[in-house]
N, C-alpha and C. Protein backbone atom coordinates (compact mmCIF):
# COMPACT_ATOMS: atom_id res chain seq x y z
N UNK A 1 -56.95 -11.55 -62.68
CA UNK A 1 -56.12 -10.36 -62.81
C UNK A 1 -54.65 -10.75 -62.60
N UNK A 2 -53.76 -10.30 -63.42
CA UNK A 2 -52.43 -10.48 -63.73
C UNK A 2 -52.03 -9.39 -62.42
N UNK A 3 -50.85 -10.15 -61.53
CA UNK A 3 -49.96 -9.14 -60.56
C UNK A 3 -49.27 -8.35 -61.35
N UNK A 4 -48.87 -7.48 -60.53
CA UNK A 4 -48.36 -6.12 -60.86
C UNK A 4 -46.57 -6.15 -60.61
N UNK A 5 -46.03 -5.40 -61.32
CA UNK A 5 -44.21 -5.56 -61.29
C UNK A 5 -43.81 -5.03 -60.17
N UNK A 6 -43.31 -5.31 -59.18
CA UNK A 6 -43.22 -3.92 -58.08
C UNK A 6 -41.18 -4.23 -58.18
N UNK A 7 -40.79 -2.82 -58.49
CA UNK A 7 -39.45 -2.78 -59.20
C UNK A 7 -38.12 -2.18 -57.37
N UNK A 8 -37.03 -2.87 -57.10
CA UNK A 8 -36.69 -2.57 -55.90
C UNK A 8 -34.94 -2.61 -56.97
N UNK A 9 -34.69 -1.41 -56.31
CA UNK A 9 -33.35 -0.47 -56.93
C UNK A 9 -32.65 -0.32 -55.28
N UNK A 10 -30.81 -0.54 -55.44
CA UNK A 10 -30.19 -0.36 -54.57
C UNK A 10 -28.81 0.18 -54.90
N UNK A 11 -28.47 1.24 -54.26
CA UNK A 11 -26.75 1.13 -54.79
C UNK A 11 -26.17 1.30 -53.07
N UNK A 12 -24.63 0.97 -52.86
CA UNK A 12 -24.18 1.02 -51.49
C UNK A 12 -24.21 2.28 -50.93
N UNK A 13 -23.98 3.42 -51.76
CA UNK A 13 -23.45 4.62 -50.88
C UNK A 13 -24.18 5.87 -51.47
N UNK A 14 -23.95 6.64 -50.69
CA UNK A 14 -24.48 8.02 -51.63
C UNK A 14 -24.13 8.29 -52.66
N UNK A 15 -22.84 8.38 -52.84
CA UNK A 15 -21.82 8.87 -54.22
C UNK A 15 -22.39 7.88 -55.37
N UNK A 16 -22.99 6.74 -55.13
CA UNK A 16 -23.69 5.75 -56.23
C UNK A 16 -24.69 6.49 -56.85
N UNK A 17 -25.33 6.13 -58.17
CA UNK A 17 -26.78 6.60 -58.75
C UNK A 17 -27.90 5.58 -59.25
N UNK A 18 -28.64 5.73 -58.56
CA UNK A 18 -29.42 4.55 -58.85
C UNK A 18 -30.45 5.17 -60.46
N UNK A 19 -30.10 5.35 -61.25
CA UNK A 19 -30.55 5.98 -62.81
C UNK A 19 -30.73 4.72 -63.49
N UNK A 20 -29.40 4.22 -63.70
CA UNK A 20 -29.27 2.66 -64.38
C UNK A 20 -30.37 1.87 -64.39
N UNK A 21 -30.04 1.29 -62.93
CA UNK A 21 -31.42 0.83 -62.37
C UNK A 21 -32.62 0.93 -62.89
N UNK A 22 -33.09 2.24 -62.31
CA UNK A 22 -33.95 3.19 -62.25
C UNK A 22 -34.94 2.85 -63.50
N UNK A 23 -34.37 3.20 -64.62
CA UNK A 23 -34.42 3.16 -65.89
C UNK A 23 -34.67 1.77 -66.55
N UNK A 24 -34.01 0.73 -66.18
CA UNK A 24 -34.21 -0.79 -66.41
C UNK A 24 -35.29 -1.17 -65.67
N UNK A 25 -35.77 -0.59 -64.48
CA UNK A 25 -37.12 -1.00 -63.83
C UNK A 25 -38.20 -0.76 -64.59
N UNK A 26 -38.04 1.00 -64.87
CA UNK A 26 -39.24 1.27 -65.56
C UNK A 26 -39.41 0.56 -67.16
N UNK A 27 -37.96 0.43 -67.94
CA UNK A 27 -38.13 -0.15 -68.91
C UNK A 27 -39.06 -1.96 -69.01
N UNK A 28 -38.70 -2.78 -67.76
CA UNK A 28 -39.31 -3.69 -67.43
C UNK A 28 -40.66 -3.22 -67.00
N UNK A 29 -41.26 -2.53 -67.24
CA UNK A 29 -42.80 -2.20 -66.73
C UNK A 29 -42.95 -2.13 -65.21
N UNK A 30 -42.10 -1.81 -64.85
CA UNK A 30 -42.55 -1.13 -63.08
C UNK A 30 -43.04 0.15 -63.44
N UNK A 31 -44.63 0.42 -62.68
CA UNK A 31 -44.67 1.87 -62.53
C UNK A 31 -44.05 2.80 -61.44
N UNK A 32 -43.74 3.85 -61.88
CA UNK A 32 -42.97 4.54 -60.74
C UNK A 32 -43.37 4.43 -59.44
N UNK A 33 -44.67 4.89 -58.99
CA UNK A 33 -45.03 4.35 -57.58
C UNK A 33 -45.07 2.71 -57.04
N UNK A 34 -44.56 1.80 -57.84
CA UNK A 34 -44.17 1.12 -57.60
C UNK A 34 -42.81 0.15 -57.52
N UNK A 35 -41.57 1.47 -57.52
CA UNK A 35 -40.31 1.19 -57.48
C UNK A 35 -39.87 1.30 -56.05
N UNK A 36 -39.43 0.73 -55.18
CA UNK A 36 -38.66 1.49 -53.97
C UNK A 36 -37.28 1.52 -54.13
N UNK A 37 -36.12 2.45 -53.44
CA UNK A 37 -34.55 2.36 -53.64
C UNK A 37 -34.23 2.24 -51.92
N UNK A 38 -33.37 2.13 -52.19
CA UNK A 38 -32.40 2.32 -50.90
C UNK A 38 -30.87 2.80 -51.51
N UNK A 39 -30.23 3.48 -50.53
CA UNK A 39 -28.91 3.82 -51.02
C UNK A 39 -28.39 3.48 -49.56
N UNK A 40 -28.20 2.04 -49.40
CA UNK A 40 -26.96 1.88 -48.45
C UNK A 40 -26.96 0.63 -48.48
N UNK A 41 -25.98 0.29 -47.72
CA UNK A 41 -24.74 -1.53 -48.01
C UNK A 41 -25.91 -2.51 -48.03
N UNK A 42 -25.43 -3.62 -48.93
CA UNK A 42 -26.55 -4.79 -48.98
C UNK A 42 -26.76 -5.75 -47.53
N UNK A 43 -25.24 -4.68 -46.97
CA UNK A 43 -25.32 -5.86 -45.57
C UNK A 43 -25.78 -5.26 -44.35
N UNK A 44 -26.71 -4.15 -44.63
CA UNK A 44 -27.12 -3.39 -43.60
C UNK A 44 -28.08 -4.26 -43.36
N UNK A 45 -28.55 -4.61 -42.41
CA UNK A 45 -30.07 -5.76 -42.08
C UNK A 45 -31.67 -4.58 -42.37
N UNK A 46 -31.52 -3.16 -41.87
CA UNK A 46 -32.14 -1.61 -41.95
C UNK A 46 -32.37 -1.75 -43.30
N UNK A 47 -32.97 -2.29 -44.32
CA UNK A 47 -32.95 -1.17 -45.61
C UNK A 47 -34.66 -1.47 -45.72
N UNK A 48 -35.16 0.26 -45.20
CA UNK A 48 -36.08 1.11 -45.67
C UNK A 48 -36.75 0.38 -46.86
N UNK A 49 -36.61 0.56 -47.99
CA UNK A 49 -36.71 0.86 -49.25
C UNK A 49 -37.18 -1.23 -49.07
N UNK A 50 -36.34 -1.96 -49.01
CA UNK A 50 -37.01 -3.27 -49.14
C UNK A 50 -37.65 -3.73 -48.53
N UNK A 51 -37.94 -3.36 -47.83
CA UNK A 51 -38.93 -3.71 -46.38
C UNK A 51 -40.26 -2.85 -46.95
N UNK A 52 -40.57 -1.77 -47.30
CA UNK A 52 -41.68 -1.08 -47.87
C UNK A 52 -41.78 -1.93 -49.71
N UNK A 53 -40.65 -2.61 -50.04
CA UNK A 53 -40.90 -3.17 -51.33
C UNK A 53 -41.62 -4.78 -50.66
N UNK A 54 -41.05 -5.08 -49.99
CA UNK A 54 -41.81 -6.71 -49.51
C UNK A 54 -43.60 -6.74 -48.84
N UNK A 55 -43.60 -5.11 -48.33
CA UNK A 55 -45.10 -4.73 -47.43
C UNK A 55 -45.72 -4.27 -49.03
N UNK A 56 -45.50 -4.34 -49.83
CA UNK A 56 -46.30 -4.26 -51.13
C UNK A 56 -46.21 -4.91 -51.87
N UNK A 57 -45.31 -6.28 -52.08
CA UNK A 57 -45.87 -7.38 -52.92
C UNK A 57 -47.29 -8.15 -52.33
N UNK A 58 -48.24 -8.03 -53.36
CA UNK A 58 -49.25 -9.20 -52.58
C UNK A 58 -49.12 -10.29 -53.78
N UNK A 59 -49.94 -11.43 -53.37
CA UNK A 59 -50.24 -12.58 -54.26
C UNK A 59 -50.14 -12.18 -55.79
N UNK A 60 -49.13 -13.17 -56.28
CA UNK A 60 -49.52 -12.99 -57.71
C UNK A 60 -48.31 -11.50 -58.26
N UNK A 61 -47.80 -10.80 -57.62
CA UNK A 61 -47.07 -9.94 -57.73
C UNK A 61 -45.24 -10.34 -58.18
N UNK A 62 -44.83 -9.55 -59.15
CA UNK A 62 -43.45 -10.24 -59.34
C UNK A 62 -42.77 -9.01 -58.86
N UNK A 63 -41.41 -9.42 -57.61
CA UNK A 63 -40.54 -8.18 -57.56
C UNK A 63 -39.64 -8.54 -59.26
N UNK A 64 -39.31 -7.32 -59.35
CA UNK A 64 -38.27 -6.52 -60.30
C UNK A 64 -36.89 -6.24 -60.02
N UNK A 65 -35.83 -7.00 -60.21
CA UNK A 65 -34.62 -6.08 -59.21
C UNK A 65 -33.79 -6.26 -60.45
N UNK A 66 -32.71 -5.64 -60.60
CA UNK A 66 -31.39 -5.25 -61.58
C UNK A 66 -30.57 -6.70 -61.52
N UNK A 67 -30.19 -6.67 -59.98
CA UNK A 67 -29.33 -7.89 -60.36
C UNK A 67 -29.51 -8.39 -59.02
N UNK A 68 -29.40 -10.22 -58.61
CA UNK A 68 -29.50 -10.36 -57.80
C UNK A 68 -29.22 -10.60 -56.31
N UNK A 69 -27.96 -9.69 -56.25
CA UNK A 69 -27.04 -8.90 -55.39
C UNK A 69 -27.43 -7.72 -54.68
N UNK A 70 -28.42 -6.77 -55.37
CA UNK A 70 -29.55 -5.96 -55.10
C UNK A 70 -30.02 -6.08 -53.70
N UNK A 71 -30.96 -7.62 -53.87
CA UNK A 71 -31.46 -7.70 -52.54
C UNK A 71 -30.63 -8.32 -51.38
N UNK A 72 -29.77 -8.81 -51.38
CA UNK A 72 -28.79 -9.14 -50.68
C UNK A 72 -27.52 -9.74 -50.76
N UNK A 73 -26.30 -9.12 -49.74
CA UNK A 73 -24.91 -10.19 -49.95
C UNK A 73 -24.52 -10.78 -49.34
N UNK A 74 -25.44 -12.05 -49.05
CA UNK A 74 -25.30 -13.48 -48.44
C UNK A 74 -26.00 -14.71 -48.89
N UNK A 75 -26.19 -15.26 -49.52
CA UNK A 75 -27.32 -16.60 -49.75
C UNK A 75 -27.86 -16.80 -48.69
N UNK A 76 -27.51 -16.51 -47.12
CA UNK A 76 -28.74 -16.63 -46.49
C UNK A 76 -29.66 -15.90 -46.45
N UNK A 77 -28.94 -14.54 -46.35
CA UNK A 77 -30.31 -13.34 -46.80
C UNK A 77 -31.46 -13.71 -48.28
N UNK A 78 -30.52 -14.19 -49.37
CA UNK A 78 -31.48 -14.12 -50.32
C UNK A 78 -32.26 -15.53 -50.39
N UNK A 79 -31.93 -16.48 -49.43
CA UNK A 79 -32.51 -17.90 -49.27
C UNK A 79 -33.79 -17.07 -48.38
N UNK A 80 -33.28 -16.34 -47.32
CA UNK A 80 -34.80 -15.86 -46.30
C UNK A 80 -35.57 -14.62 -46.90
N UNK A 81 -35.43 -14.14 -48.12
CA UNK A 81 -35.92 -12.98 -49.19
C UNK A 81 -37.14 -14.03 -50.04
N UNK A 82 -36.30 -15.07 -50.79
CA UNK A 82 -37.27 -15.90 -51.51
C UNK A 82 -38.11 -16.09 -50.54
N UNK A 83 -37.85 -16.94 -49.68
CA UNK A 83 -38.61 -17.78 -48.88
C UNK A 83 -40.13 -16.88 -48.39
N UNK A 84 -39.90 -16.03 -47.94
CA UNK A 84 -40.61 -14.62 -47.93
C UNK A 84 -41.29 -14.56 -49.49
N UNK A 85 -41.25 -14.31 -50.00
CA UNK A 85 -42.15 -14.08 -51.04
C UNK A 85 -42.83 -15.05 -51.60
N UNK A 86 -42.34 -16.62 -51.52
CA UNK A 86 -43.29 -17.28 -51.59
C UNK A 86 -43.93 -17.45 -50.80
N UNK A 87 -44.02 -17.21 -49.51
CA UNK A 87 -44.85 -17.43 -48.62
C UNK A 87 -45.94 -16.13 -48.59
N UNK A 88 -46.00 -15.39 -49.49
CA UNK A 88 -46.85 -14.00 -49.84
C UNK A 88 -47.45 -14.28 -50.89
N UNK A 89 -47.24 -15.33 -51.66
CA UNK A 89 -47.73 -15.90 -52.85
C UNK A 89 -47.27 -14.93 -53.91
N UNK A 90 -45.57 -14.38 -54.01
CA UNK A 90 -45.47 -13.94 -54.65
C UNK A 90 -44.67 -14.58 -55.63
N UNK A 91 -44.26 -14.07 -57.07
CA UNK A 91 -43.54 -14.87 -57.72
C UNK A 91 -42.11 -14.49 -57.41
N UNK A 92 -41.01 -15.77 -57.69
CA UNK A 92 -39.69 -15.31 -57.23
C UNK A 92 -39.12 -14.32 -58.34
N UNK A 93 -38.09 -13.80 -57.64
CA UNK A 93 -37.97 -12.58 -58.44
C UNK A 93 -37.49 -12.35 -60.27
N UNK A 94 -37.69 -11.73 -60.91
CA UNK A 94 -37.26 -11.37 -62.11
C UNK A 94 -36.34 -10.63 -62.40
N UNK A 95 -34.86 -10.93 -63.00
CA UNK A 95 -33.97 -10.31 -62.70
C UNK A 95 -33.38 -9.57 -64.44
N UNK A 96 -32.98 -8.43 -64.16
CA UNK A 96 -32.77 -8.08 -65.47
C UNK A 96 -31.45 -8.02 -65.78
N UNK A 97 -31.05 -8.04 -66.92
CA UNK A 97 -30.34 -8.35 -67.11
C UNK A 97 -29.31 -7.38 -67.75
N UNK A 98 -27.99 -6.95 -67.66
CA UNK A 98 -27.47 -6.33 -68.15
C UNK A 98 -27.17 -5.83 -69.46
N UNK A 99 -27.20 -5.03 -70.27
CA UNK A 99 -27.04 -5.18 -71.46
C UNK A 99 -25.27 -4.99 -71.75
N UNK A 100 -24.72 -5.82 -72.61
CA UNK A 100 -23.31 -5.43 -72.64
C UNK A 100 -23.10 -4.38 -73.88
């Protein structure tokens, strides 16, 4: 059995809309119950929304994210994000890509 897309959407603030996103997840084949968002700073260590997206990748599962700034703004955060998902046997992430 092929893993499943599990799609993780972020923007910094309220006044942001995560639609864009939103929309590029599902267009990449995330099903909706399997998108989580968060709407606050990438440098909050707290975000809800990825922490319930990492407790639902299992083996074989690819996260989904917009861009890869999404999941964090530090290379150490996104060095200890990968590291984490391979160690879940998940695949590293798939990033989409903007359309210009």
């Amino acid at each position: 059995m092929e893993g499943r897309l599990i799609g993780y959407a972020r923007v910094s603030t309220s006044a942001q809309e995560l639609n864009l996103q939103l929309d590029a997840l599902k267009q990449a084949g995330c099903k909706k119950q399997h998108i989580f968002t968060d709407q606050i700073s990438g440098s909050k260590a707290e975000r809800p929304g990825l922490a319930e997206c990492m407790k639902e990748l299992k083996n074989g599962d690819t996260p989904i994210i917009w861009r890869l700034d999404r999941l964090g703004r530090s290379l150490r955060k996104l060095i200890d994000i990968v590291e984490q998902l391979q160690k879940n046997g998940s695949r590293l992430p798939l990033l989409q890509r903007r359309r210009h």
